[in-house]
Protein backbone atom coordinates (compact mmCIF):
# COMPACT_ATOMS: atom_id res chain seq x y z
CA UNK A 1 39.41 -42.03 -44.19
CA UNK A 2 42.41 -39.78 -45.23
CA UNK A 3 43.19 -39.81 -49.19
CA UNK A 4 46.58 -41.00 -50.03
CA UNK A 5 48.82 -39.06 -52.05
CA UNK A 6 49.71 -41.71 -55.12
CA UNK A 7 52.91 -41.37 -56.58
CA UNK A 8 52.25 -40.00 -59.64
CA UNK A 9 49.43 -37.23 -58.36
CA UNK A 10 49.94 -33.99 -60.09
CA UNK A 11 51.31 -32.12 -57.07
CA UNK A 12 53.86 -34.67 -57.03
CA UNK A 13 54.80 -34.09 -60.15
CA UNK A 14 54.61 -30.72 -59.93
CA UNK A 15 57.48 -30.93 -57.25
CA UNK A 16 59.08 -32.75 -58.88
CA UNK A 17 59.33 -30.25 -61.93
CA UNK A 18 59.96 -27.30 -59.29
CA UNK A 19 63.33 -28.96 -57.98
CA UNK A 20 64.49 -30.19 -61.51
CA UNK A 21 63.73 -26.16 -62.37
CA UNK A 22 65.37 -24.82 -59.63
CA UNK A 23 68.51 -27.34 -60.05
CA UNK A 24 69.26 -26.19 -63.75
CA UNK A 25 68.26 -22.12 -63.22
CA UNK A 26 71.03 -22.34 -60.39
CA UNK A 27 73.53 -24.60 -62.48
CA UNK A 28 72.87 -22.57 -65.33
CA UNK A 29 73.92 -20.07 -63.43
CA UNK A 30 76.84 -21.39 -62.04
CA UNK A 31 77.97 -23.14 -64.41
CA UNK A 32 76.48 -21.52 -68.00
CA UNK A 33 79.53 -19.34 -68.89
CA UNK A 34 82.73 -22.00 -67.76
CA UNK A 35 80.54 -24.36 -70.56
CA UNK A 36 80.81 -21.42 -72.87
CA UNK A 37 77.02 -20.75 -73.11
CA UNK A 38 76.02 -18.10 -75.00
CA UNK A 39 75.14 -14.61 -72.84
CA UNK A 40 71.68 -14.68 -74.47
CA UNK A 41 71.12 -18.62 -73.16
CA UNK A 42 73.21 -17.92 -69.54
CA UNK A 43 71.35 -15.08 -68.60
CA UNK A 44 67.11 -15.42 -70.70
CA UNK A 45 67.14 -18.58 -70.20
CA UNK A 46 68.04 -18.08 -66.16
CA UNK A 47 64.91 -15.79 -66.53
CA UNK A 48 62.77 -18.33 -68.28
CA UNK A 49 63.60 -20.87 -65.43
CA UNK A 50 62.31 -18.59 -63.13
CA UNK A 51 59.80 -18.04 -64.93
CA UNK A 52 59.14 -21.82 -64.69
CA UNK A 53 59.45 -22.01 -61.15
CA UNK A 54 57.08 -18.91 -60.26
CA UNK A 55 54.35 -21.23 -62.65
CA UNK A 56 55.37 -23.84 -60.27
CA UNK A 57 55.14 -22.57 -57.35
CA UNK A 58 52.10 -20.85 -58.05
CA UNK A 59 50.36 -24.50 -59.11
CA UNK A 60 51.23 -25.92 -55.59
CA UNK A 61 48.94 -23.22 -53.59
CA UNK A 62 45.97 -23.12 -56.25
CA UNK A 63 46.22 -26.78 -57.27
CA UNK A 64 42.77 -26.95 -58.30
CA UNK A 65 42.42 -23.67 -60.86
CA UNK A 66 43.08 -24.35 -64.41
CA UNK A 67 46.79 -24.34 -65.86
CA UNK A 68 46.11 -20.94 -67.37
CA UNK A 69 44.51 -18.96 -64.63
CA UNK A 70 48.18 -20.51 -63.09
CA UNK A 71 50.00 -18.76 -65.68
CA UNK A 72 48.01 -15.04 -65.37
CA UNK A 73 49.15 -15.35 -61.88
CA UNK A 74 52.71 -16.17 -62.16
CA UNK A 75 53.08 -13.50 -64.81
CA UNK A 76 51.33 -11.02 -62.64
CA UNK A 77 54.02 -12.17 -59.74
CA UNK A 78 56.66 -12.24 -61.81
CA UNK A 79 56.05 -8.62 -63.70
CA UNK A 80 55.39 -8.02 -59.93
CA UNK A 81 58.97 -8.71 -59.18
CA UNK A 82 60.63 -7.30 -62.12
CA UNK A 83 58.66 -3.62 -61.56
CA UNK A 84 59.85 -3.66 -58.07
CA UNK A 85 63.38 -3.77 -59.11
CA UNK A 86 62.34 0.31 -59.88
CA UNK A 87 62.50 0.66 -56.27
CA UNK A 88 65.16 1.52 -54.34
CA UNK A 89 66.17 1.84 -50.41
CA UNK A 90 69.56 1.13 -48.95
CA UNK A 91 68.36 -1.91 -47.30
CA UNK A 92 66.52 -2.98 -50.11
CA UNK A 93 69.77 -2.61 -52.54
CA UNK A 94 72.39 -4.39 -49.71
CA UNK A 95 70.16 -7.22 -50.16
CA UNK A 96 70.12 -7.18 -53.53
CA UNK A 97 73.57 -7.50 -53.76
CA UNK A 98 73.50 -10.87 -51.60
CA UNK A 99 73.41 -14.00 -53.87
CA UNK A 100 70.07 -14.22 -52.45
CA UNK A 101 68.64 -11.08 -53.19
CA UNK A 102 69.81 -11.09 -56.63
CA UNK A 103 68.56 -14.86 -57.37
CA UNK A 104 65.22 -13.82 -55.77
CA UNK A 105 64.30 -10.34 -56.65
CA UNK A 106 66.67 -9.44 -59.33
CA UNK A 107 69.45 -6.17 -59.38
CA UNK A 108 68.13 -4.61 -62.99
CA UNK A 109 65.05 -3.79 -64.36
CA UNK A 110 64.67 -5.44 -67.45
CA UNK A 111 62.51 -5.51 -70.37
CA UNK A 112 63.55 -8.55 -72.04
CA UNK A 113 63.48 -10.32 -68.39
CA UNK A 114 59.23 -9.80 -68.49
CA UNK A 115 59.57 -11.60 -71.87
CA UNK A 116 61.76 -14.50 -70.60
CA UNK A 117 59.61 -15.21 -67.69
CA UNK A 118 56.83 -15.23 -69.97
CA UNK A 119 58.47 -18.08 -72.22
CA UNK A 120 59.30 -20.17 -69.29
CA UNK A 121 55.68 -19.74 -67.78
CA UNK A 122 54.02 -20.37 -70.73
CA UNK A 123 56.60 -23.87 -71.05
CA UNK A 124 55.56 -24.63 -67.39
CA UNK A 125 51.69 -24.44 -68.24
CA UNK A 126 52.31 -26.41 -71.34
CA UNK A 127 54.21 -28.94 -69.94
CA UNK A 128 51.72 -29.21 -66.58
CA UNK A 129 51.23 -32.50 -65.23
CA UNK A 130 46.83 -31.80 -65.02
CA UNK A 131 47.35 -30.55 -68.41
CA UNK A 132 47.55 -34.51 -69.29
């Protein structure tokens, strides 16, 4: 007999959090500077969402590790990312410059970006629906 998904399963929840994550990093983004948002909050706190949503997303294909070997491997992705903004081709950088490119992979390396992502992972695994 197949096992139904209940309504309030982790992985639903999970979902859930990715789209509600991925709504406010891009409406932050749109949106943070015409609300007069700080710089700091527009542009960290873009990186902490993604952040979020790399914990997220991670969660949904490993479902069954723990919450923190989910947040070692979005970090690892995510310092992935930001370390492969060091590369350069011309293909590489015309798709960078698509919105995209720059909402997936980036345009500048950035320090403070590794520590952003880090916040928002560490939020994600805190706030982790098996966490409860």
């Amino acid at each position: 007999m197949r096992k139904i998904i209940q309504p309030r399963s982790p992985q639903i929840l999970r979902l859930a959090f990715l789209f509600l994550v991925i709504v406010f990093g891009l409406a932050l983004r749109r949106f943070g500077y015409a609300a007069d948002l700080p710089f700091i909050v527009v542009k960290y706190g873009g990186s902490a969402l993604w952040g979020a949503m790399a914990y997220l997303l991670v969660a949904l294909f490993v479902a069954r590790s723990r919450p923190a070997v989910i947040a070692v491997m979005a970090l690892f992705i995510a310092i992935s990312v930001e370390l492969f903004r060091l590369y350069h081709t011309p293909w590489l950088d015309a798709f960078r410059l698509t919105t995209a490119g720059a909402l997936l992979l980036g345009r500048i390396f950035s320090f403070w970006n590794m520590l952003a992502y880090a916040i928002g992972i560490a939020a994600a695994c805190i706030f982790d629906p098996v966490r409860r």
